[in-house]
PDB file of N, CA and C in Angstrom:
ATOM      1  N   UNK A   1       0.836  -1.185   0.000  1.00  0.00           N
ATOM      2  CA  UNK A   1       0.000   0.000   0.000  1.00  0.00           C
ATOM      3  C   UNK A   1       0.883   1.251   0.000  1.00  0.00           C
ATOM      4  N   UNK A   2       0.172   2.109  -0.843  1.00  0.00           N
ATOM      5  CA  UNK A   2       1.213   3.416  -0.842  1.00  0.00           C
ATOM      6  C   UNK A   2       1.085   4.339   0.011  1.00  0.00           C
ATOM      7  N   UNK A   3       1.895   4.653   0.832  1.00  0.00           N
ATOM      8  CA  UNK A   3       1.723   5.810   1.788  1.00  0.00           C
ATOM      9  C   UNK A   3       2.138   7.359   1.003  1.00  0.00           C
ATOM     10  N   UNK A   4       0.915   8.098   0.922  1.00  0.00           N
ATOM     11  CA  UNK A   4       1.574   9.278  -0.081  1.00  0.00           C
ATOM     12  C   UNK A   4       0.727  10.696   1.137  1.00  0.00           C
ATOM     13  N   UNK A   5       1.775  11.831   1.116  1.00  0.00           N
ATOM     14  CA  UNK A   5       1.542  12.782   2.234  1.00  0.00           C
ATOM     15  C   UNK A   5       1.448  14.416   0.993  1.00  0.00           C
ATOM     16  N   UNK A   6       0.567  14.875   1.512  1.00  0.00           N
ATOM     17  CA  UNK A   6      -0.179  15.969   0.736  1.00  0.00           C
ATOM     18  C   UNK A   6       1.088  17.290   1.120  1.00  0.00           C
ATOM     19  N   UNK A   7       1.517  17.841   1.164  1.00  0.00           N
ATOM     20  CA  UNK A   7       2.390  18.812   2.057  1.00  0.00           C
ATOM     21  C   UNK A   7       2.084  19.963   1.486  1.00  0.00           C
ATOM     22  N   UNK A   8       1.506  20.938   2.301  1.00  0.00           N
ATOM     23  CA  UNK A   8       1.537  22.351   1.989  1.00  0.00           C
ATOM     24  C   UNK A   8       1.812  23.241   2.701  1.00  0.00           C
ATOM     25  N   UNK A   9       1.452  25.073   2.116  1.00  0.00           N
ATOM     26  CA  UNK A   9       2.148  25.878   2.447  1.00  0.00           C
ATOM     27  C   UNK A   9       3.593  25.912   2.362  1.00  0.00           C
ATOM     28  N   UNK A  10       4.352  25.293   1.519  1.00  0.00           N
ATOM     29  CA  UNK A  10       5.732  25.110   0.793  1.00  0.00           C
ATOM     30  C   UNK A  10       6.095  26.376   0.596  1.00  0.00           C
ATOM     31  N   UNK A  11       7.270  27.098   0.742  1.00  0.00           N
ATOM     32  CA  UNK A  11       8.295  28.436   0.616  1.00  0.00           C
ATOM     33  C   UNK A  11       8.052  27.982  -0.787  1.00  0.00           C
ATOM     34  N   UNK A  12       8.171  28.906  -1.767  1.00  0.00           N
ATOM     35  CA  UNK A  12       8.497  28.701  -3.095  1.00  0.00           C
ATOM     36  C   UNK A  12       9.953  28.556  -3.828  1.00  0.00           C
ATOM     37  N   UNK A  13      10.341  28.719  -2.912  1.00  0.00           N
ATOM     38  CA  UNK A  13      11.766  28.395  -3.112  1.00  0.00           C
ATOM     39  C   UNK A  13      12.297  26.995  -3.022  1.00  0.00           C
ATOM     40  N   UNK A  14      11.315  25.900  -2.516  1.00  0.00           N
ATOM     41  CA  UNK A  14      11.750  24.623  -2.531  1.00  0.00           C
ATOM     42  C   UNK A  14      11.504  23.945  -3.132  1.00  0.00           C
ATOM     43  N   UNK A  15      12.189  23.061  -3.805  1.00  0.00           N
ATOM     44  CA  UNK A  15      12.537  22.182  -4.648  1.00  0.00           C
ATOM     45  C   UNK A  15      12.346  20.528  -4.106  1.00  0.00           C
ATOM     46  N   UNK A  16      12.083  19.708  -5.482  1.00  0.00           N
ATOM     47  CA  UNK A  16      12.035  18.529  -4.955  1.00  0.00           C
ATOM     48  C   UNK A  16      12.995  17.804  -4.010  1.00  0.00           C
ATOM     49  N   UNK A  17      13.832  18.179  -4.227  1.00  0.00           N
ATOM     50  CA  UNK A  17      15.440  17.559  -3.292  1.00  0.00           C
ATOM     51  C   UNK A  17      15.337  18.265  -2.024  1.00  0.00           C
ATOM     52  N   UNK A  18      14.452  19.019  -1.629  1.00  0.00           N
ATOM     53  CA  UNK A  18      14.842  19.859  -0.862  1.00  0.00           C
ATOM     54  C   UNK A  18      13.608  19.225   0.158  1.00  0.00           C
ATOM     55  N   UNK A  19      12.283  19.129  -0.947  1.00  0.00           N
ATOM     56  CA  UNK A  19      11.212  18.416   0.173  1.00  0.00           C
ATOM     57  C   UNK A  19      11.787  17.291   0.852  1.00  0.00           C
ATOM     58  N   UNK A  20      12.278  16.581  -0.047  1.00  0.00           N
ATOM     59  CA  UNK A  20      13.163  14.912   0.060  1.00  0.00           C
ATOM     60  C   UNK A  20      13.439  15.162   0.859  1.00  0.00           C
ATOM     61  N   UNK A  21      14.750  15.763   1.181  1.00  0.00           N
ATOM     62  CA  UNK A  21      15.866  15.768   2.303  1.00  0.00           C
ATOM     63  C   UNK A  21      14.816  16.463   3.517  1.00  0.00           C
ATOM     64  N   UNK A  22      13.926  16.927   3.896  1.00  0.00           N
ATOM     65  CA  UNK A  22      13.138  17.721   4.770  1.00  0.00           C
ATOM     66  C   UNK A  22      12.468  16.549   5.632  1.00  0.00           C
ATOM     67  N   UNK A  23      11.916  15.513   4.655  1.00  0.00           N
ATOM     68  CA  UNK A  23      11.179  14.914   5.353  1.00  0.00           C
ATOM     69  C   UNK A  23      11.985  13.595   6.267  1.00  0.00           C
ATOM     70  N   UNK A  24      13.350  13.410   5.023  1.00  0.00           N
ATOM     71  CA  UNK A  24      14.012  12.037   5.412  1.00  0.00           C
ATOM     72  C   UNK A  24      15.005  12.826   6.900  1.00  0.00           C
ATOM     73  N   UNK A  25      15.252  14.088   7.016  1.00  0.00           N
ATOM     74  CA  UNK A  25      15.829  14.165   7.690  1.00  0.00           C
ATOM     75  C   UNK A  25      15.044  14.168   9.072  1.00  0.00           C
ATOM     76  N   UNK A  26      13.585  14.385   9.464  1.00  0.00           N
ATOM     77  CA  UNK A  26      12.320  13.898  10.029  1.00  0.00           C
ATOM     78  C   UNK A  26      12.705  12.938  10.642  1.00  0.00           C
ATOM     79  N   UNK A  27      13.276  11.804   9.679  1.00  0.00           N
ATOM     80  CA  UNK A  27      13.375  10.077  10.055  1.00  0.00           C
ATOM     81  C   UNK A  27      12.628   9.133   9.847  1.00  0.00           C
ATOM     82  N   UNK A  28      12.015   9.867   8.138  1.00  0.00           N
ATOM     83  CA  UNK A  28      10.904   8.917   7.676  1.00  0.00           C
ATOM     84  C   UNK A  28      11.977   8.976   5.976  1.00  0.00           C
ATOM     85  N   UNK A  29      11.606   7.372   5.617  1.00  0.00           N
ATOM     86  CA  UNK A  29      12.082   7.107   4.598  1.00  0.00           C
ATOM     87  C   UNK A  29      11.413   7.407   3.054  1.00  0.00           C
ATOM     88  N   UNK A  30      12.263   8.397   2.386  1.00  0.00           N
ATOM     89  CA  UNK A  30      11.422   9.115   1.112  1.00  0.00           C
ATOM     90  C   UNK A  30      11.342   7.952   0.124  1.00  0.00           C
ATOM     91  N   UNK A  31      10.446   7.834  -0.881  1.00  0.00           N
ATOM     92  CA  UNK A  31      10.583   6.889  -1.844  1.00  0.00           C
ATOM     93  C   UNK A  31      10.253   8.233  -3.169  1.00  0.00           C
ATOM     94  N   UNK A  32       9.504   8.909  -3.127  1.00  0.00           N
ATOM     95  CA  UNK A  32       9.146  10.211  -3.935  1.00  0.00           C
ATOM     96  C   UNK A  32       8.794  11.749  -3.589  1.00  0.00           C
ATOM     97  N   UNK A  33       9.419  12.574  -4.047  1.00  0.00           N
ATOM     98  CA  UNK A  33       8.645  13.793  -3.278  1.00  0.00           C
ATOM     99  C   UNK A  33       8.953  14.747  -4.542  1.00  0.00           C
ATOM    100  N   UNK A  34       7.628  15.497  -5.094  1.00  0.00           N
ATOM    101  CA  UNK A  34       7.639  16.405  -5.786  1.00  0.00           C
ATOM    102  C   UNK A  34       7.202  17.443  -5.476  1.00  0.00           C
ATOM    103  N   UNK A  35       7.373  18.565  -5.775  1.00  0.00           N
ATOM    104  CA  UNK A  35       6.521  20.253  -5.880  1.00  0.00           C
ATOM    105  C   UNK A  35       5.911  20.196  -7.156  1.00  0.00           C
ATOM    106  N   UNK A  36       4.688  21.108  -6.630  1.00  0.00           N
ATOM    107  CA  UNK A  36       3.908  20.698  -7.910  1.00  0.00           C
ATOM    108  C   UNK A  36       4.242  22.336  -8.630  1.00  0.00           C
ATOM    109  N   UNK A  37       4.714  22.499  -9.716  1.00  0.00           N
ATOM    110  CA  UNK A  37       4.754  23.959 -10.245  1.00  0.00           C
ATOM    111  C   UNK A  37       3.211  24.065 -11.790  1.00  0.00           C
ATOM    112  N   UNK A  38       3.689  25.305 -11.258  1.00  0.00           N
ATOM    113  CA  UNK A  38       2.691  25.844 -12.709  1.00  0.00           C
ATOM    114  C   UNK A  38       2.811  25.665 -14.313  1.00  0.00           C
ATOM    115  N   UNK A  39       2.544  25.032 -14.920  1.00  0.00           N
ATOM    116  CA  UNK A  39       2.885  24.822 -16.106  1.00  0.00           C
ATOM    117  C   UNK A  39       3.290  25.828 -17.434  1.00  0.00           C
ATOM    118  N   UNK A  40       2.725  27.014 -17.105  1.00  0.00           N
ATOM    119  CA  UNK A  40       2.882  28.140 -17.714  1.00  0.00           C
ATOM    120  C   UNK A  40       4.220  28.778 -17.327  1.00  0.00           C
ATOM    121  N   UNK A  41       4.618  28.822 -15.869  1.00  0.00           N
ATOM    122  CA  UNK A  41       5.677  30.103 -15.473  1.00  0.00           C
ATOM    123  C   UNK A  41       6.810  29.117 -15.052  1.00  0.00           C
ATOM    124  N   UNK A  42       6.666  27.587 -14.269  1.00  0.00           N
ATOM    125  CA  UNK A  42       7.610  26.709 -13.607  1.00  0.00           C
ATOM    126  C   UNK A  42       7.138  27.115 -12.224  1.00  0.00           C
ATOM    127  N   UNK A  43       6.938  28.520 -11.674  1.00  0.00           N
ATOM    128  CA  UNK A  43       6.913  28.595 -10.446  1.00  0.00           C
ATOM    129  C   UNK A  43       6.214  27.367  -9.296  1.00  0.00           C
ATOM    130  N   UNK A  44       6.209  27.424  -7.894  1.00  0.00           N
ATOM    131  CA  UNK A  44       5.937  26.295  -7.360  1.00  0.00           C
ATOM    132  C   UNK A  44       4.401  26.879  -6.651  1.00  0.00           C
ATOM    133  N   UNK A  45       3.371  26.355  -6.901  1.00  0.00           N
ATOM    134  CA  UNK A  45       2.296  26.522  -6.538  1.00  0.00           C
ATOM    135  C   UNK A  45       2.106  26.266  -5.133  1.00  0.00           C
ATOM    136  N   UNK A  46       3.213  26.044  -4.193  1.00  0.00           N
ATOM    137  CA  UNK A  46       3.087  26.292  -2.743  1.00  0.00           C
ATOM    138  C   UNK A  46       2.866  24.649  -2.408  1.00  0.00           C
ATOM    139  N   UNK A  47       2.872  24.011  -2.697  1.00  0.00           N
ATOM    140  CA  UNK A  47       2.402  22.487  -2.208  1.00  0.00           C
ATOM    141  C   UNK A  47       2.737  20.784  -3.093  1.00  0.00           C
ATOM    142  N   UNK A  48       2.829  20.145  -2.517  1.00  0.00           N
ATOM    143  CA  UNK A  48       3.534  19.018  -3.061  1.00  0.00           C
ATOM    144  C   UNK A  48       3.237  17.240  -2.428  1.00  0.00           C
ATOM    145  N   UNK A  49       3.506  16.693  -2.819  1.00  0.00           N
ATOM    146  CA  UNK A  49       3.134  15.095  -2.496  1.00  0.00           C
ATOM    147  C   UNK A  49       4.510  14.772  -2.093  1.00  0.00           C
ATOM    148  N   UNK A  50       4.762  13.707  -1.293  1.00  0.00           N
ATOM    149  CA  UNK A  50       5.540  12.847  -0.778  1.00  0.00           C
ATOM    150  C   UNK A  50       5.165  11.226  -0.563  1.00  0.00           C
ATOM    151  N   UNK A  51       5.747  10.455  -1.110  1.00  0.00           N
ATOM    152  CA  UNK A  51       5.643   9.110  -1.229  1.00  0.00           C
ATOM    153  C   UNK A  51       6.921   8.295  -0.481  1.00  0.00           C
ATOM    154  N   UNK A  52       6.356   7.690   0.934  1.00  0.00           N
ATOM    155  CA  UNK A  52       7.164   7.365   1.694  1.00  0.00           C
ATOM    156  C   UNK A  52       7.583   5.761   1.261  1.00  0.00           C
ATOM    157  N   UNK A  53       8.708   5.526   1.771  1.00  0.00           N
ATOM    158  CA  UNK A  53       8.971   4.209   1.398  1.00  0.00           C
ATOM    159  C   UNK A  53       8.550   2.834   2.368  1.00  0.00           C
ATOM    160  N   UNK A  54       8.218   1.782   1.876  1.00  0.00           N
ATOM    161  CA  UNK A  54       7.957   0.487   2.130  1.00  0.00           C
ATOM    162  C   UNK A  54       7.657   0.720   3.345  1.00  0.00           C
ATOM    163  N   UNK A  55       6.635   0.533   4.338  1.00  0.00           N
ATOM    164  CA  UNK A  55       6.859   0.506   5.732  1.00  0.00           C
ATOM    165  C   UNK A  55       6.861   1.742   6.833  1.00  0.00           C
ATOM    166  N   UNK A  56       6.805   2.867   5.888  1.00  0.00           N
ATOM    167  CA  UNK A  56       6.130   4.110   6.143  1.00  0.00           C
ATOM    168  C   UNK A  56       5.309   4.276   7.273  1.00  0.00           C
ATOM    169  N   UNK A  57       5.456   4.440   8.287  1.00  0.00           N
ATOM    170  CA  UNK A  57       3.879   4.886   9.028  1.00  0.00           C
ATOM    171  C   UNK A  57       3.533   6.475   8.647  1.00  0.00           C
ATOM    172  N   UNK A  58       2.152   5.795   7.734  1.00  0.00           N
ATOM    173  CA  UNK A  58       1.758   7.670   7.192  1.00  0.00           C
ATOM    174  C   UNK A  58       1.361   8.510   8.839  1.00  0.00           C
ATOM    175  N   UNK A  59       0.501   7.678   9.237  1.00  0.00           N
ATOM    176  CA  UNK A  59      -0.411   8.507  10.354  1.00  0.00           C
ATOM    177  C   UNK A  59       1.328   9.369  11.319  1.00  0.00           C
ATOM    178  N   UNK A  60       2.218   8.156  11.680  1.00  0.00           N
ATOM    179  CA  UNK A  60       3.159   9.048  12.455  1.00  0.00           C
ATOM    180  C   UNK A  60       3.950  10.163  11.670  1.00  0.00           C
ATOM    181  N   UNK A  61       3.934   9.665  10.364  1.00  0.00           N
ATOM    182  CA  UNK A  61       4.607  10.861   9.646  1.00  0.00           C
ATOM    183  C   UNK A  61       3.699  12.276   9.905  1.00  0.00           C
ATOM    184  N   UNK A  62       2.625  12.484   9.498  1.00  0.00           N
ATOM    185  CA  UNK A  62       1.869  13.416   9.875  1.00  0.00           C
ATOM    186  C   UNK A  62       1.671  13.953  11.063  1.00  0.00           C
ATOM    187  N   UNK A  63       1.808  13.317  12.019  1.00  0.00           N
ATOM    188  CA  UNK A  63       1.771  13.773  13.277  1.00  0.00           C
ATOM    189  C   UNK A  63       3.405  14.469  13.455  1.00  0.00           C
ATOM    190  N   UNK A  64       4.509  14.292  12.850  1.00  0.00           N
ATOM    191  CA  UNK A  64       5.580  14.723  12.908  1.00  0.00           C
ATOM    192  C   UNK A  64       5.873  15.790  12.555  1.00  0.00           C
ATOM    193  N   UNK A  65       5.289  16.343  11.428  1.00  0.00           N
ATOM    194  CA  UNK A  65       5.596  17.309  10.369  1.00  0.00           C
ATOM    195  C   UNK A  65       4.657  18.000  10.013  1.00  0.00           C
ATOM    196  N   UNK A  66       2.918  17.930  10.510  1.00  0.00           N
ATOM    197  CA  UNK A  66       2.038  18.790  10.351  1.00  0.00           C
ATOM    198  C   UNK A  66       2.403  19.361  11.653  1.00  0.00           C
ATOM    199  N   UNK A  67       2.432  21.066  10.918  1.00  0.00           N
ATOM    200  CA  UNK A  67       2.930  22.124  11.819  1.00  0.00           C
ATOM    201  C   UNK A  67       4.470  22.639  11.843  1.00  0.00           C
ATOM    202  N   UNK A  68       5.410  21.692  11.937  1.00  0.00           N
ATOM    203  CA  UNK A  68       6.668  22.030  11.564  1.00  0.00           C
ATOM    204  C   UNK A  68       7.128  22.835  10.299  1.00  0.00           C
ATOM    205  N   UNK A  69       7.993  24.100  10.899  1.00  0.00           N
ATOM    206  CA  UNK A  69       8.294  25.052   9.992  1.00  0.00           C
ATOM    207  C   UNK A  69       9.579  24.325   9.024  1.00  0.00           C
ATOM    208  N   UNK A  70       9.248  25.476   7.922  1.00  0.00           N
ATOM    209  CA  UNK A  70      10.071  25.122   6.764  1.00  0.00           C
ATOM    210  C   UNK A  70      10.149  26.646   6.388  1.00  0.00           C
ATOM    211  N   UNK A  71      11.999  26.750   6.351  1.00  0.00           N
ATOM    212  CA  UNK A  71      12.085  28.405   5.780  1.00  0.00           C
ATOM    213  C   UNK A  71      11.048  29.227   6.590  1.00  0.00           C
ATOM    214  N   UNK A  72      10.424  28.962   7.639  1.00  0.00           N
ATOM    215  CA  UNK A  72       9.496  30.175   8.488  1.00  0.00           C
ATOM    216  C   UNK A  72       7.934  29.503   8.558  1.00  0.00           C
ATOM    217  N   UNK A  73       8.218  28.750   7.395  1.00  0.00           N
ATOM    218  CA  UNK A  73       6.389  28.343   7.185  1.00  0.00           C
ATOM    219  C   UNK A  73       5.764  27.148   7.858  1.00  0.00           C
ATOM    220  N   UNK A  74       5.091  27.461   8.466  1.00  0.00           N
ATOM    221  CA  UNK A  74       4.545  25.858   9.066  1.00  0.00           C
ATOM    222  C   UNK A  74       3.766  25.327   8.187  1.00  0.00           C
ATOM    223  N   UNK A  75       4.358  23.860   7.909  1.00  0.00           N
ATOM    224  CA  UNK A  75       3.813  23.078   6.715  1.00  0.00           C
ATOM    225  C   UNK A  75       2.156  23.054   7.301  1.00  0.00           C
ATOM    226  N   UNK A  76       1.326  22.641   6.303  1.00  0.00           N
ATOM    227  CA  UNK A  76       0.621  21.583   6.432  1.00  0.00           C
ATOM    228  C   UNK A  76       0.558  20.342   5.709  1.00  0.00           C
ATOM    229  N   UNK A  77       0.002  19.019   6.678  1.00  0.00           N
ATOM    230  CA  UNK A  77       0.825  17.554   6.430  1.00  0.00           C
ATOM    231  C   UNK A  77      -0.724  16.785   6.426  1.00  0.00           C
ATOM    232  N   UNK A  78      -0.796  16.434   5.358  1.00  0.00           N
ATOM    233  CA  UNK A  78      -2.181  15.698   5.514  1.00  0.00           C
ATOM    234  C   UNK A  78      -2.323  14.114   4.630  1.00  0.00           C
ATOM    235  N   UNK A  79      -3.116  13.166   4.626  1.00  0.00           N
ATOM    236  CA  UNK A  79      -3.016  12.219   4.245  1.00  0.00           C
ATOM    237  C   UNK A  79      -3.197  12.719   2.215  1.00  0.00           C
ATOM    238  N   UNK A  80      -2.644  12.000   1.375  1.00  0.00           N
ATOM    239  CA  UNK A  80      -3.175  12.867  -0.092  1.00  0.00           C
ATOM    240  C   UNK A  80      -4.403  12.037  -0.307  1.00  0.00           C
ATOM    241  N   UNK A  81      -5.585  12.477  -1.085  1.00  0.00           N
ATOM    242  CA  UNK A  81      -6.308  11.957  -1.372  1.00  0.00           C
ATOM    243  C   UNK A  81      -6.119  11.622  -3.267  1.00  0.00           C
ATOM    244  N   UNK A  82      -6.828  10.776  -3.358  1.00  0.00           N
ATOM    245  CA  UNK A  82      -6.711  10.476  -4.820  1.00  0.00           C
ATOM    246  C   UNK A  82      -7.244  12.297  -5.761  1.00  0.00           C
ATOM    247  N   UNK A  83      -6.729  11.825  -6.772  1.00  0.00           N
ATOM    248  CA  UNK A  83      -7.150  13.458  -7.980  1.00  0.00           C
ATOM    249  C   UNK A  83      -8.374  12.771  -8.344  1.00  0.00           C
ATOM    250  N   UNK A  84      -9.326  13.911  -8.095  1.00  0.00           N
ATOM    251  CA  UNK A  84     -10.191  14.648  -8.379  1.00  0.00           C
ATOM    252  C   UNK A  84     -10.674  14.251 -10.369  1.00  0.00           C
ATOM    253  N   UNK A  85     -11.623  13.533 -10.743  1.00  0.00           N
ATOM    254  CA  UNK A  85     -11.865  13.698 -12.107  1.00  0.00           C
ATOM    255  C   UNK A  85     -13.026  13.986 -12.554  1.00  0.00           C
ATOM    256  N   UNK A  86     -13.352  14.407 -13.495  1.00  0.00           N
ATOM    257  CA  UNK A  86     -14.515  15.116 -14.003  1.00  0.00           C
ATOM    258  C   UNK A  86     -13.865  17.016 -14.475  1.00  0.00           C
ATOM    259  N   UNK A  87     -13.054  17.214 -14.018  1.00  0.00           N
ATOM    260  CA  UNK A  87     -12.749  18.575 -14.455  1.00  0.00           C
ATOM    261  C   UNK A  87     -11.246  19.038 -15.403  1.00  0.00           C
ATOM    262  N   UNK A  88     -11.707  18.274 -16.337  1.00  0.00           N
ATOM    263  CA  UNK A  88     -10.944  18.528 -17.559  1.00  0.00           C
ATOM    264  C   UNK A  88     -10.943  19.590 -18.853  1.00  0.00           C
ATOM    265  N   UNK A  89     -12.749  19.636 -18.714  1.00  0.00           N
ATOM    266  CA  UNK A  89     -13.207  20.620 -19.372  1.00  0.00           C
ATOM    267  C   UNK A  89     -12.742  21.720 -19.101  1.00  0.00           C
ATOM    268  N   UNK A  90     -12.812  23.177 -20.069  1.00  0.00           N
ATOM    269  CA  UNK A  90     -12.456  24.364 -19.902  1.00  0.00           C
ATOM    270  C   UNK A  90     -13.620  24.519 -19.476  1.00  0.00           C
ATOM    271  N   UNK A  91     -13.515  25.823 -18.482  1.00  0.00           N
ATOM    272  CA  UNK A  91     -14.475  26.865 -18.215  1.00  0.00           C
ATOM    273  C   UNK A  91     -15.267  27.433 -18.745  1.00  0.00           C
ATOM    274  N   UNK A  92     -15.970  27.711 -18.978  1.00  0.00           N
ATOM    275  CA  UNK A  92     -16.773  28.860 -19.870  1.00  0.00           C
ATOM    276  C   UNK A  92     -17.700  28.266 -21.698  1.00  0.00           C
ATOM    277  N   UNK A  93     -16.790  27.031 -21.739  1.00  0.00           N
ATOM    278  CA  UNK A  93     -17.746  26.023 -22.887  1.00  0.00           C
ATOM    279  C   UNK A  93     -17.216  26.633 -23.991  1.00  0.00           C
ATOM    280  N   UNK A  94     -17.768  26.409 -25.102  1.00  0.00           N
ATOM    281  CA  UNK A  94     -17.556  27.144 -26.472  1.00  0.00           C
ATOM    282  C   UNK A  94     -16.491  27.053 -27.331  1.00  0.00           C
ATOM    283  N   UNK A  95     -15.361  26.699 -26.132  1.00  0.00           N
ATOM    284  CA  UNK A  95     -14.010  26.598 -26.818  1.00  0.00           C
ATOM    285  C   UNK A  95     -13.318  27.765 -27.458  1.00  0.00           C
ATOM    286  N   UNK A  96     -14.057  28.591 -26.856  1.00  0.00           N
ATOM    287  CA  UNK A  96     -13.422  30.033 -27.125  1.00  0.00           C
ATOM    288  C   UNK A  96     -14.040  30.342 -28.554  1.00  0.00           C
ATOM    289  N   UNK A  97     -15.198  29.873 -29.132  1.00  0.00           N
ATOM    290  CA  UNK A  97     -15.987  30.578 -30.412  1.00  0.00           C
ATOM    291  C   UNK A  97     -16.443  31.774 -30.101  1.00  0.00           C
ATOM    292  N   UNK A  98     -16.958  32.308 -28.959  1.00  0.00           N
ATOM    293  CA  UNK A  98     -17.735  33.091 -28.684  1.00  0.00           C
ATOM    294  C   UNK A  98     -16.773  34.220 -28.754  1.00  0.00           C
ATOM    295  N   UNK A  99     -15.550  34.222 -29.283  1.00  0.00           N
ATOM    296  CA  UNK A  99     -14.770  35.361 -29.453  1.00  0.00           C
ATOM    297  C   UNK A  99     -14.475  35.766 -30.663  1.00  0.00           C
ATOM    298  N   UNK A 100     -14.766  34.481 -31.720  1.00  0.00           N
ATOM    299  CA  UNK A 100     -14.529  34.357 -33.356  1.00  0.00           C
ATOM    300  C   UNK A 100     -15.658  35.495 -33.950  1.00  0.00           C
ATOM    301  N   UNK A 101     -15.417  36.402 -34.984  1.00  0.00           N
ATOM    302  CA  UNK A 101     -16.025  37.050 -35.502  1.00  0.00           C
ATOM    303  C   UNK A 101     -16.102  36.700 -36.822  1.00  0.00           C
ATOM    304  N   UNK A 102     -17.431  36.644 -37.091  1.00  0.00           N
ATOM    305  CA  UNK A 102     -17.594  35.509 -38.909  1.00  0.00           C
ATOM    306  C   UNK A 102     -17.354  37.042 -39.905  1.00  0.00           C
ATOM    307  N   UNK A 103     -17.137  36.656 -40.229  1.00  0.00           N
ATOM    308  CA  UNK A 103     -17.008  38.060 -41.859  1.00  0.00           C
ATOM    309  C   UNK A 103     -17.670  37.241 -42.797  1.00  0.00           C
ATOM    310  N   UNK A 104     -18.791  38.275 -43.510  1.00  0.00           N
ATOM    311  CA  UNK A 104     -19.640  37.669 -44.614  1.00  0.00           C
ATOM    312  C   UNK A 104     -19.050  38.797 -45.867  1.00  0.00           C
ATOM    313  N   UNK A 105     -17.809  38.398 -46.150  1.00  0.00           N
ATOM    314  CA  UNK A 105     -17.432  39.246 -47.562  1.00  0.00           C
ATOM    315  C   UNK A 105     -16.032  38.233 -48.036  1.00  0.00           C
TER     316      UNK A 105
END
């Protein structure tokens, strides 16, 4: 079973290696840890997943590290829940026709 930890309020300044080493230095064993950034700019949207290794206790991990500061910020540490589907669609429908102007000449 996969133990995977939601982590937010992230400095934007941190990097995947940086969550890694944050949590393993905790004394919980990393198997994955990403920041999730914006696809448009790279920047880090403040929050990230962690995937502990084999044998993980999620519940004590969380109790360890929800609340503990990072760079000033006190994380928050929560169990991740699966993504969310149904919202793939754009906003607003139309596909952006409703901006096309037809010319009849």
């Amino acid at each position: 079973m996969v133990s995977k930890l939601f982590v937010g309020n992230l400095p934007r300044t941190v990097s995947d290696g940086t969550l890694a080493d944050f949590v393993a230095h905790a004394g919980f064993r990393v198997a994955s840890a990403v920041v999730i950034r914006d696809k448009m700019t790279g920047d880090s949207k403040g929050f990230g997943f962690v995937e502990l290794a084999e044998g993980g206790s999620l519940q004590r991990a969380i109790g360890s590290l929800d609340g503990r500061s990072m760079e000033g910020r006190p994380l928050t540490v929560n169990e991740a829940r699966p993504q969310r589907t149904g919202f793939t669609e754009r906003r607003g429908g139309g596909g952006g026709s409703r901006f096309s102007r037809r010319r009849d000449y």
